[in-house]
Protein backbone atom coordinates (compact mmCIF):
# COMPACT_ATOMS: atom_id res chain seq x y z
CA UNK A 1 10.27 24.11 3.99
CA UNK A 2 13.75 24.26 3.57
CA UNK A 3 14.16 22.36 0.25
CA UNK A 4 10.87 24.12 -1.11
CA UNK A 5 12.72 27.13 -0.78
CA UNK A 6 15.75 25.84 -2.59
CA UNK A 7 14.00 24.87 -5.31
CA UNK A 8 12.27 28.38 -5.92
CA UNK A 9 16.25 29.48 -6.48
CA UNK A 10 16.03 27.53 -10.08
CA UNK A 11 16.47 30.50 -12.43
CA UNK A 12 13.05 31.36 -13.87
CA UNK A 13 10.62 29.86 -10.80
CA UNK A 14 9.61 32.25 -9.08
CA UNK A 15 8.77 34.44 -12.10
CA UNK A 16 6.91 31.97 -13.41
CA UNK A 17 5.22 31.81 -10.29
CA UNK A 18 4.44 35.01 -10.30
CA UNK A 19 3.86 35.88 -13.47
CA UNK A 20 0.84 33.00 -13.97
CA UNK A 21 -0.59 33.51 -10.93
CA UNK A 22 -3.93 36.03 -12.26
CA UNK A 23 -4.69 34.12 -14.57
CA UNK A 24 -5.00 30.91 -12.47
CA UNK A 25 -7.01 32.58 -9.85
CA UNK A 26 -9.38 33.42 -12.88
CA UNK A 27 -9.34 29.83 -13.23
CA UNK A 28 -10.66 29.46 -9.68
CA UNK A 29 -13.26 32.32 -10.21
CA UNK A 30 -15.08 30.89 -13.62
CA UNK A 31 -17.16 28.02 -12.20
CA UNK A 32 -18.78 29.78 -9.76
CA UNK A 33 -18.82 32.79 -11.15
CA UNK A 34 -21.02 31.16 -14.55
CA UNK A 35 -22.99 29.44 -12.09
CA UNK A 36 -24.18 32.64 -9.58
CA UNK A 37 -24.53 34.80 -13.39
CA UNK A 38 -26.84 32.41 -14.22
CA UNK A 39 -28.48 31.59 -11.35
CA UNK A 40 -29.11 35.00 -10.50
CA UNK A 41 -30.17 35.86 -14.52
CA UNK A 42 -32.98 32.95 -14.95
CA UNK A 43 -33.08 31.48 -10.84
CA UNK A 44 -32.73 28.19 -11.83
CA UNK A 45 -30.12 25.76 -10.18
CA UNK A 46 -30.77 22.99 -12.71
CA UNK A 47 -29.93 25.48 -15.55
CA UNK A 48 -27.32 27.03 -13.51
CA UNK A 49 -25.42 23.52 -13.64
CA UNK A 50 -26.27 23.17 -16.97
CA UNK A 51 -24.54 26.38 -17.69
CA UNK A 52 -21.50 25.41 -16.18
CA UNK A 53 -21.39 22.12 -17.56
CA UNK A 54 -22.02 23.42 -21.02
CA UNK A 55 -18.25 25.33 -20.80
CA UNK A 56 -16.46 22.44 -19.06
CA UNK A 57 -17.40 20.11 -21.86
CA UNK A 58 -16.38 22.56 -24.45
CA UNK A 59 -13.01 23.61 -22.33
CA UNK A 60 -12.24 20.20 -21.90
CA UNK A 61 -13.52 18.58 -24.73
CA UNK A 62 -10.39 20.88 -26.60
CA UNK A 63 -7.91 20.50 -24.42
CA UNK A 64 -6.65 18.01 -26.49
CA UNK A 65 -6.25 20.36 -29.28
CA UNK A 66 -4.74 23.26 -27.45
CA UNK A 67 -1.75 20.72 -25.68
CA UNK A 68 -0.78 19.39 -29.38
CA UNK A 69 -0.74 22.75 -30.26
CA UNK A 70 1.96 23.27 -27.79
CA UNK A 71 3.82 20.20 -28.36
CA UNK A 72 3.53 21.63 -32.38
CA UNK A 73 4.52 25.16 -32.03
CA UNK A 74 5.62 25.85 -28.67
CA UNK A 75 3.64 28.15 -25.78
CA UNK A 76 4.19 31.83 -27.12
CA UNK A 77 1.63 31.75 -30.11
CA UNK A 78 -1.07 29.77 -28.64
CA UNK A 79 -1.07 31.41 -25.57
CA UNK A 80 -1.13 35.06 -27.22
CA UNK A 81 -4.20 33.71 -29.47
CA UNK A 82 -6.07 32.24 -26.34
CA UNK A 83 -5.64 34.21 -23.77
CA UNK A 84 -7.18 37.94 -25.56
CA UNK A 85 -10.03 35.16 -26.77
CA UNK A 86 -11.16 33.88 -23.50
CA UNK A 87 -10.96 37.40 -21.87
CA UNK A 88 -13.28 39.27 -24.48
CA UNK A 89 -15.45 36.22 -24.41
CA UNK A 90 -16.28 36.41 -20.53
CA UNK A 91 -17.20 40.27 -21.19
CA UNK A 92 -19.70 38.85 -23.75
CA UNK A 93 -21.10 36.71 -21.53
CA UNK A 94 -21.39 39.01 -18.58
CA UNK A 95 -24.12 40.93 -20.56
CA UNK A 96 -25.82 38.24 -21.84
CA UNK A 97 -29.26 37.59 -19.84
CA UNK A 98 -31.31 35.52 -22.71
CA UNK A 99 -31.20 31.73 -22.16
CA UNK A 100 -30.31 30.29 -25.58
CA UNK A 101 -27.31 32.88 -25.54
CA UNK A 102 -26.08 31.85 -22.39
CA UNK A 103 -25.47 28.53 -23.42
CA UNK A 104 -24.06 29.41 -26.71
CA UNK A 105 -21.63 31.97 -24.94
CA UNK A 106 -21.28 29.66 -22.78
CA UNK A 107 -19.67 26.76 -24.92
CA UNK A 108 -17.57 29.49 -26.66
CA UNK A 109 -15.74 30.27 -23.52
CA UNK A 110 -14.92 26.66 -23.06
CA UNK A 111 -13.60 26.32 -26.53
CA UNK A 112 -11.49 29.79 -25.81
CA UNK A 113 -9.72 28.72 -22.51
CA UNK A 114 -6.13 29.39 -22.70
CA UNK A 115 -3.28 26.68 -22.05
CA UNK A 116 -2.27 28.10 -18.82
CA UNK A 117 -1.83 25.15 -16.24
CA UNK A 118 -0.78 22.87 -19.23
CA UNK A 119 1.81 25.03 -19.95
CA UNK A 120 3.41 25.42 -16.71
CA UNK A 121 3.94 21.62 -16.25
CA UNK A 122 6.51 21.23 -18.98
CA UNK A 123 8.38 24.17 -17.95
CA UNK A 124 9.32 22.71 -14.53
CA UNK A 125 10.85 19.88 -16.55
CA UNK A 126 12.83 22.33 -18.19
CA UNK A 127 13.88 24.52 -15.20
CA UNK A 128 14.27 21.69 -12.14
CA UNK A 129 17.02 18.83 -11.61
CA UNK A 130 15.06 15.79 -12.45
CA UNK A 131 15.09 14.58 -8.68
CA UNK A 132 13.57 17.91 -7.59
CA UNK A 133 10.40 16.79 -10.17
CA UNK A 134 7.86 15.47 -7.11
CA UNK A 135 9.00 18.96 -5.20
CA UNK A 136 8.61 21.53 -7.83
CA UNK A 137 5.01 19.24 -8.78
CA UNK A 138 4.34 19.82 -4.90
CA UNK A 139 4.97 23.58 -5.26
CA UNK A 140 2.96 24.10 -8.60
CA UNK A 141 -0.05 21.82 -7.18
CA UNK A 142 -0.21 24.03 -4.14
CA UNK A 143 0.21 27.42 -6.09
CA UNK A 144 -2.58 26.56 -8.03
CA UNK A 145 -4.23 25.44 -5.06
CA UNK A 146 -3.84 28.89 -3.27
CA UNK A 147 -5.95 30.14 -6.31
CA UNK A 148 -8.35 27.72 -5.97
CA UNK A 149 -8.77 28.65 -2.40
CA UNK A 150 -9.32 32.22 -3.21
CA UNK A 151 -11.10 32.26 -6.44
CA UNK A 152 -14.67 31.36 -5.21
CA UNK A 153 -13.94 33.52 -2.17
CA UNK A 154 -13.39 36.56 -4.26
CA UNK A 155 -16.17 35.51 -6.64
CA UNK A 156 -18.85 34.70 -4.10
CA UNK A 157 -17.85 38.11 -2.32
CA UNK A 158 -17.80 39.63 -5.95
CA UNK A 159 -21.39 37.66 -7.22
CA UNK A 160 -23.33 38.69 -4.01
CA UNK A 161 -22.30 42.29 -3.68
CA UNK A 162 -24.38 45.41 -5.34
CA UNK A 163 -22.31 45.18 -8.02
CA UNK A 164 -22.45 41.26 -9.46
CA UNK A 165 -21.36 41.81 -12.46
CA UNK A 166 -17.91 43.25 -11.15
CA UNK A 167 -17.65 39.03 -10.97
CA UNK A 168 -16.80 38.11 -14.53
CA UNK A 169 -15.42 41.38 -15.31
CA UNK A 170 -12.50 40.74 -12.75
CA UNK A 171 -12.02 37.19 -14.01
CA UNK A 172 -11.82 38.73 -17.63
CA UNK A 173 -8.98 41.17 -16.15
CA UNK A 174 -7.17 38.31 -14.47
CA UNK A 175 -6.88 36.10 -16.76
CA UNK A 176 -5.53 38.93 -19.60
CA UNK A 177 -2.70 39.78 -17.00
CA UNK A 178 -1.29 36.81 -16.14
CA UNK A 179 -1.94 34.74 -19.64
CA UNK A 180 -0.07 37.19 -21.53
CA UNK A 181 2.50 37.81 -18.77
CA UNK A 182 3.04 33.59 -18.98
CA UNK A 183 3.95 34.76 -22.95
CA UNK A 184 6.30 37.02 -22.56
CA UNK A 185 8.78 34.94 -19.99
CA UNK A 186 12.29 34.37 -21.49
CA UNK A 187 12.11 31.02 -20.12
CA UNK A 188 8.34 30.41 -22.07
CA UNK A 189 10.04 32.00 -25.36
CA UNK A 190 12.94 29.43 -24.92
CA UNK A 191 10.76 26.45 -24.18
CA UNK A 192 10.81 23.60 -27.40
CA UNK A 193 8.76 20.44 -27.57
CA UNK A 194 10.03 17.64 -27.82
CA UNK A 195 11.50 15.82 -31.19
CA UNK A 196 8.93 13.12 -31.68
CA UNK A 197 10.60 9.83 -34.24
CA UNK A 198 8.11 7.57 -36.25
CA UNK A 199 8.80 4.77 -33.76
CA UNK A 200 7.78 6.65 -30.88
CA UNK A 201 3.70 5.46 -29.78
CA UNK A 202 1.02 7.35 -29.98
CA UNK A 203 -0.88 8.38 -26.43
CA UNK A 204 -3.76 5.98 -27.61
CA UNK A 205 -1.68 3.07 -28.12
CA UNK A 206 -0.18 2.97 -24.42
CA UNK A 207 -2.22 1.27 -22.46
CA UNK A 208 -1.13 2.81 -18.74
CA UNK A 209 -2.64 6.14 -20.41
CA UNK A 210 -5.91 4.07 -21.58
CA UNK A 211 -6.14 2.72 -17.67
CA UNK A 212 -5.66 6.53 -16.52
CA UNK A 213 -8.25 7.46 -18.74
CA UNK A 214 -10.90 5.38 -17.50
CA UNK A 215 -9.95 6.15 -14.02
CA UNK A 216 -10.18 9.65 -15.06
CA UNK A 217 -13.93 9.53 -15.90
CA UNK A 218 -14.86 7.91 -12.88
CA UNK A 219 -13.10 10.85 -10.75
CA UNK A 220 -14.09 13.72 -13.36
CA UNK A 221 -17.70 12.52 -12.93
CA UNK A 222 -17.64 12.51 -9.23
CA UNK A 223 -16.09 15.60 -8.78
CA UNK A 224 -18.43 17.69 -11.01
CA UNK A 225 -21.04 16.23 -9.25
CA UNK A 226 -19.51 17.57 -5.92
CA UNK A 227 -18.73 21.14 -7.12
CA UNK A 228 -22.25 21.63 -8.16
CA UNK A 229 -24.02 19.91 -5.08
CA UNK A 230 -22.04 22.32 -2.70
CA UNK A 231 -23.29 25.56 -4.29
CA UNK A 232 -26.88 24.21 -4.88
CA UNK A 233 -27.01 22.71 -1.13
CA UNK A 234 -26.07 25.88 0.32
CA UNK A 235 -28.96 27.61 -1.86
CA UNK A 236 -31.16 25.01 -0.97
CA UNK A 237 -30.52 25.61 2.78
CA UNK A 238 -29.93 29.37 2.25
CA UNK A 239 -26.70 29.65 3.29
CA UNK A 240 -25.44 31.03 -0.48
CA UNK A 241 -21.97 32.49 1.55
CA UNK A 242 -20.99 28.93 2.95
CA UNK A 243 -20.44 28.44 -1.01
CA UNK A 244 -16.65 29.93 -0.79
CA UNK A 245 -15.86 29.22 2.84
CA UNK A 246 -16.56 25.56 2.25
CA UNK A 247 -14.40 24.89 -1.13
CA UNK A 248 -11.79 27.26 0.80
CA UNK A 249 -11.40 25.08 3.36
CA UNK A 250 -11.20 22.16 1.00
CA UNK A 251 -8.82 24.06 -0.77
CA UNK A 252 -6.59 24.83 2.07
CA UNK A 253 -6.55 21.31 2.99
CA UNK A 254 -5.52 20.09 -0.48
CA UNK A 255 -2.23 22.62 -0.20
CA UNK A 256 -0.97 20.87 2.72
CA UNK A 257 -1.60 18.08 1.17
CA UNK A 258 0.58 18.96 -1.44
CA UNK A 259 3.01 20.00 0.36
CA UNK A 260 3.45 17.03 2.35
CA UNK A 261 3.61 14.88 -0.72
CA UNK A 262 7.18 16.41 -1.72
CA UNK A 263 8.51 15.40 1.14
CA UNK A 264 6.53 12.54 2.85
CA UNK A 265 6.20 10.65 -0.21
CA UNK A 266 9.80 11.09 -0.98
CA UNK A 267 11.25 7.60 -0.33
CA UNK A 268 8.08 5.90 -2.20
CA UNK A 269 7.70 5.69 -6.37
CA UNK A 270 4.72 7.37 -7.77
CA UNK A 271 3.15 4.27 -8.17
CA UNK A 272 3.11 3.27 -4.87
CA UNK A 273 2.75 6.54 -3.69
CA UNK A 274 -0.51 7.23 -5.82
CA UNK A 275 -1.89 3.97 -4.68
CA UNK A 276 -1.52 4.15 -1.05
CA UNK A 277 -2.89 7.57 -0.77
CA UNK A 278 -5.90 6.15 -3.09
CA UNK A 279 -6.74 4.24 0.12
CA UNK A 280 -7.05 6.92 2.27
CA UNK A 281 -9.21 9.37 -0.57
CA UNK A 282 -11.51 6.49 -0.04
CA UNK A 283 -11.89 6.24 4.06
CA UNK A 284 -12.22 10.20 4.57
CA UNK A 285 -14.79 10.33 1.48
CA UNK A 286 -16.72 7.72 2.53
CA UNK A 287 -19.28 9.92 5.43
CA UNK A 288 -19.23 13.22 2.63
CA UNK A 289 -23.20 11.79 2.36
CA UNK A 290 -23.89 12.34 5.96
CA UNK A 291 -22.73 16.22 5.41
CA UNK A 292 -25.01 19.16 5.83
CA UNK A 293 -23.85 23.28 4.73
CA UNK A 294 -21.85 23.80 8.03
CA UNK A 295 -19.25 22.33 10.13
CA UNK A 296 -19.73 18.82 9.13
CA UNK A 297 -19.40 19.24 5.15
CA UNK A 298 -16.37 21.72 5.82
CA UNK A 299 -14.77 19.06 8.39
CA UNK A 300 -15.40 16.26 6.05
CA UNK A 301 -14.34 18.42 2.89
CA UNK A 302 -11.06 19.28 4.82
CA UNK A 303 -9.85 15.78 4.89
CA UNK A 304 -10.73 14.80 1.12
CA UNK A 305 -8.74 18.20 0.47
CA UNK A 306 -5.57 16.55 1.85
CA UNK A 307 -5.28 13.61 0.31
CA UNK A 308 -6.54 15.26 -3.26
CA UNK A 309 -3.80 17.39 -2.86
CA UNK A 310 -1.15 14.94 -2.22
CA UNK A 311 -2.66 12.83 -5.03
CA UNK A 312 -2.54 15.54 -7.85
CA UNK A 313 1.20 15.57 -7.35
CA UNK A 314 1.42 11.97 -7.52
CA UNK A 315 -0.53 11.49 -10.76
CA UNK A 316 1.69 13.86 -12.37
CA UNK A 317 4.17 11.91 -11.57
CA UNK A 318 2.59 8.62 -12.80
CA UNK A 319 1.83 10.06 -15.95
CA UNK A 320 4.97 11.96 -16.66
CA UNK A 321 6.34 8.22 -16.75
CA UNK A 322 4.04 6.44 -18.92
CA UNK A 323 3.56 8.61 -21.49
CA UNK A 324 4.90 8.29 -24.81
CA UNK A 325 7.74 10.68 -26.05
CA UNK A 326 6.41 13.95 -27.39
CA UNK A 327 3.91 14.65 -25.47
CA UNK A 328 5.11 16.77 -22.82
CA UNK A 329 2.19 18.85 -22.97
CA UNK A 330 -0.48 16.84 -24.90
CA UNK A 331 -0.45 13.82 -22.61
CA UNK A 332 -1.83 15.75 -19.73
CA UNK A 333 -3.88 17.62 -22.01
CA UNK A 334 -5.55 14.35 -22.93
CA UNK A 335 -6.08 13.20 -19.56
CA UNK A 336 -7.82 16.78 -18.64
CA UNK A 337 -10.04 15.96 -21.82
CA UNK A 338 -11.33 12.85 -20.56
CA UNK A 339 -11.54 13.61 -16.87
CA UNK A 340 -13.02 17.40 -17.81
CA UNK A 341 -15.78 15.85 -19.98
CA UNK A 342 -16.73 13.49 -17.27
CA UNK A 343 -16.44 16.83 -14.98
CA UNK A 344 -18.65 18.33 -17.12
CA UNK A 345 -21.46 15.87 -16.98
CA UNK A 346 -21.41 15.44 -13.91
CA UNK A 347 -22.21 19.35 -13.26
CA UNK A 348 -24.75 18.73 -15.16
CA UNK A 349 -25.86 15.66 -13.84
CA UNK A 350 -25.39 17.16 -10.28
CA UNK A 351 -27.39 19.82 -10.43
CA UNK A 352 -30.83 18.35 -11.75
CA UNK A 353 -30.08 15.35 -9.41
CA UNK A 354 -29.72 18.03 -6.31
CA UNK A 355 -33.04 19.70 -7.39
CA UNK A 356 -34.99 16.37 -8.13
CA UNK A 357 -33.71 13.97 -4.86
CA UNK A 358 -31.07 15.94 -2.84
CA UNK A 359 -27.51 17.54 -2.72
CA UNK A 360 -26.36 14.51 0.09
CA UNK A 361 -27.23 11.73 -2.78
CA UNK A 362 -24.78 13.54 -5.14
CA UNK A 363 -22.07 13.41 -2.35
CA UNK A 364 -22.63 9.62 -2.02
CA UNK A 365 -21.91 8.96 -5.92
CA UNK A 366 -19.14 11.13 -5.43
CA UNK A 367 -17.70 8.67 -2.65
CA UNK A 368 -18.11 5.86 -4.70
CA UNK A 369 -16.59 7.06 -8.21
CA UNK A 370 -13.38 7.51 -6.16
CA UNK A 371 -14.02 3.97 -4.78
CA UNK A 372 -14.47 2.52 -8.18
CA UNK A 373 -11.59 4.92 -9.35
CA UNK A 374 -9.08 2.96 -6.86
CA UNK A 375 -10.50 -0.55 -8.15
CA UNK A 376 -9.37 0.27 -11.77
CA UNK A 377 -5.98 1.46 -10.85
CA UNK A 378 -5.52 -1.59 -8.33
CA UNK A 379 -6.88 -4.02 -11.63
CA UNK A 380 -4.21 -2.64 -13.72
CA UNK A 381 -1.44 -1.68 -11.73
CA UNK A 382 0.69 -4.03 -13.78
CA UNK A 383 0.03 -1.31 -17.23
CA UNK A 384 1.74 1.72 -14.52
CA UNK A 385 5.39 -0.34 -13.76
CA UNK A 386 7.17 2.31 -15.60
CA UNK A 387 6.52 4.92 -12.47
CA UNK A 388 7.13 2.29 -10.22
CA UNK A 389 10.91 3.70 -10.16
CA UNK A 390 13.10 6.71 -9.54
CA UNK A 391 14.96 8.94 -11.51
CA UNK A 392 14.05 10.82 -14.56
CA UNK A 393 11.83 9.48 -18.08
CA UNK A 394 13.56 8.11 -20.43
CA UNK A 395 13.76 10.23 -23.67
């Protein structure tokens, strides 16, 4: 705890912190939030996926183009077009009870999500001593984890009050504090990409980021299968307030998680840190499909939390180090394309499969995409050597 707390004395941390913390809890709020607005507008859980799966595909679909537009013009100007966009367009939505306009204000949320998360990763590069990286990657993952953890507590509380629409209008609020607080840090007005020469590769052309990529599909389409099979098994079963408790205690999990990466991965490179903890994702995953709404799925769901969380910090370690030069911002903003879309899907997938078989047969293909997910990065270890050493990147 000690060296956590030395590294939130970097000047410009713990505003930064502070300052993007709203809008990430918005973050935590959306999902569930579209999906109970739906649900509770045309009482379908099918369409209620669908919903949701409609503005993951078009968030992450252009996440792509909102990172290059960092790495092109710096944070202030994208963020201060975004952010007003996204907020205005989940008031829009909150009214809208037709069908056909759900969807459509739907996908124009995605396509308005604001660059918050893949603008805070660079800055740590620019406010930490390389060696304090995997900590200040620990802290950030568990920040954003701590929203996580109270997003769909605050929206399920919000959703299933007498006043459900409060929901969306909070997240709207959120996110318009702390996206345009983000803006307006010295140390976000300061921030430069990074000078890109005509030798330097394109993300496409290195082939640890292609390997990532596929892995990334795999994991993005079992883990939109899982967010949606929670909230439609607890319907199913009538328990709609396990929703929250259950990704809270996942959540909560995943923090520690975190945490314990900075420090218990400390003496091992990403790349052997990333794989080993693969091993154990895959043993605690592997009875999710015996789970039921209640002490077994939040038991179960605690574990997977703890080694997600250690392995977010890990993969932003891994591909800090592979990825070409200049693209600080747009490499992980390509990686959240790919694994979002396959998110995406998967909500979609998830919640007609849940409806047609059962919410258990989702969890299974959720165990095995992480399964298959380990496979490919054990197959082509051998494409990740560069983060199989310390120190920083080489620019």
């Amino acid at each position: 705890m000690r060296e956590y707390l030395r590294i939130l004395q970097y000047p410009g941390a713990r505003s930064m912190i502070l300052a993007s913390f709203p809008a990430r809890l918005a973050y935590g709020m959306i999902g569930l939030g579209l999906y109970f607005k739906t649900y509770h507008t045309v009482h379908s859980i099918a369409f209620a996926g669908f919903v949701a799966g409609i503005n993951g595909i078009a968030g992450a679909l252009t996440t792509s183009i909102r990172s290059s537009l960092l790495d092109r013009f710096g944070m202030r100007i994208p963020l201060r077009f975004f952010v007003p966009a996204y907020g205005a367009s989940i008031v829009v939505l909150n009214f809208v009870n037709d069908r056909s306009l759900l969807v459509l204000a739907s996908l124009l949320l995605g396509i308005c999500a604001p660059p918050i998360n893949l603008s805070i990763r660079p800055l740590w590069r620019s406010i930490v001593e390389p060696h304090d990286m995997r900590k200040a990657l620990a802290i950030d993952t568990s920040v954003m984890t701590i929203a996580t953890v109270l997003g769909p507590v605050v929206v399920t509380y919000l959703s299933l009050s007498n006043h459900p629409a409060s929901a969306l209008l909070t997240c709207s609020a959120l996110i318009l504090l702390g996206g345009l607080s983000l803006s307006a840090l010295p140390i976000t007005r300061a921030w430069a990409p990074e000078v890109k020469s005509p030798s330097d590769q394109s993300i496409f052309n290195v082939p640890g980021i292609r390997l990532l990529m596929v892995e990334g599909i795999l994991i993005g389409l079992g883990a939109g299968i899982f967010q949606i099979a929670v909230p439609a098994f607890t319907t199913i079963r009538h328990v709609e307030h396990l929703t929250g408790a259950i990704f809270s205690v996942m959540s909560c999990a995943s923090i520690v998680g975190s945490l314990l990466a900075g420090i218990i991965g400390k003496k091992l490179t990403p790349l052997n840190a990333f794989i080993r903890n693969y091993y154990i994702w895959v043993i605690v995953g592997i009875p999710l499909f015996l789970t039921t709404p209640g002490w077994s799925l939040m038991l179960v769901s605690a574990f997977i939390g703890l080694s997600n969380g250690a392995q977010q910090v890990f993969y932003l370690e891994v591909i800090e180090a592979v990825r070409p030069n200049g693209t600080s911002a747009s490499a992980l903003g390509w990686m959240w394309t790919v694994e979002g879309s396959a998110a995406s899907v998967g909500s979609w997938v998830g919640g007609s499969i849940s409806q047609t078989v059962s919410p258990q047969f989702c969890f299974g293909i959720t165990s095995i995409s992480v399964l298959l997910g380990l496979i490919v990065v054990r197959r082509g270890k051998h494409l990740l050597l560069q983060a199989d050493r310390f120190g920083p990147r080489p620019d």
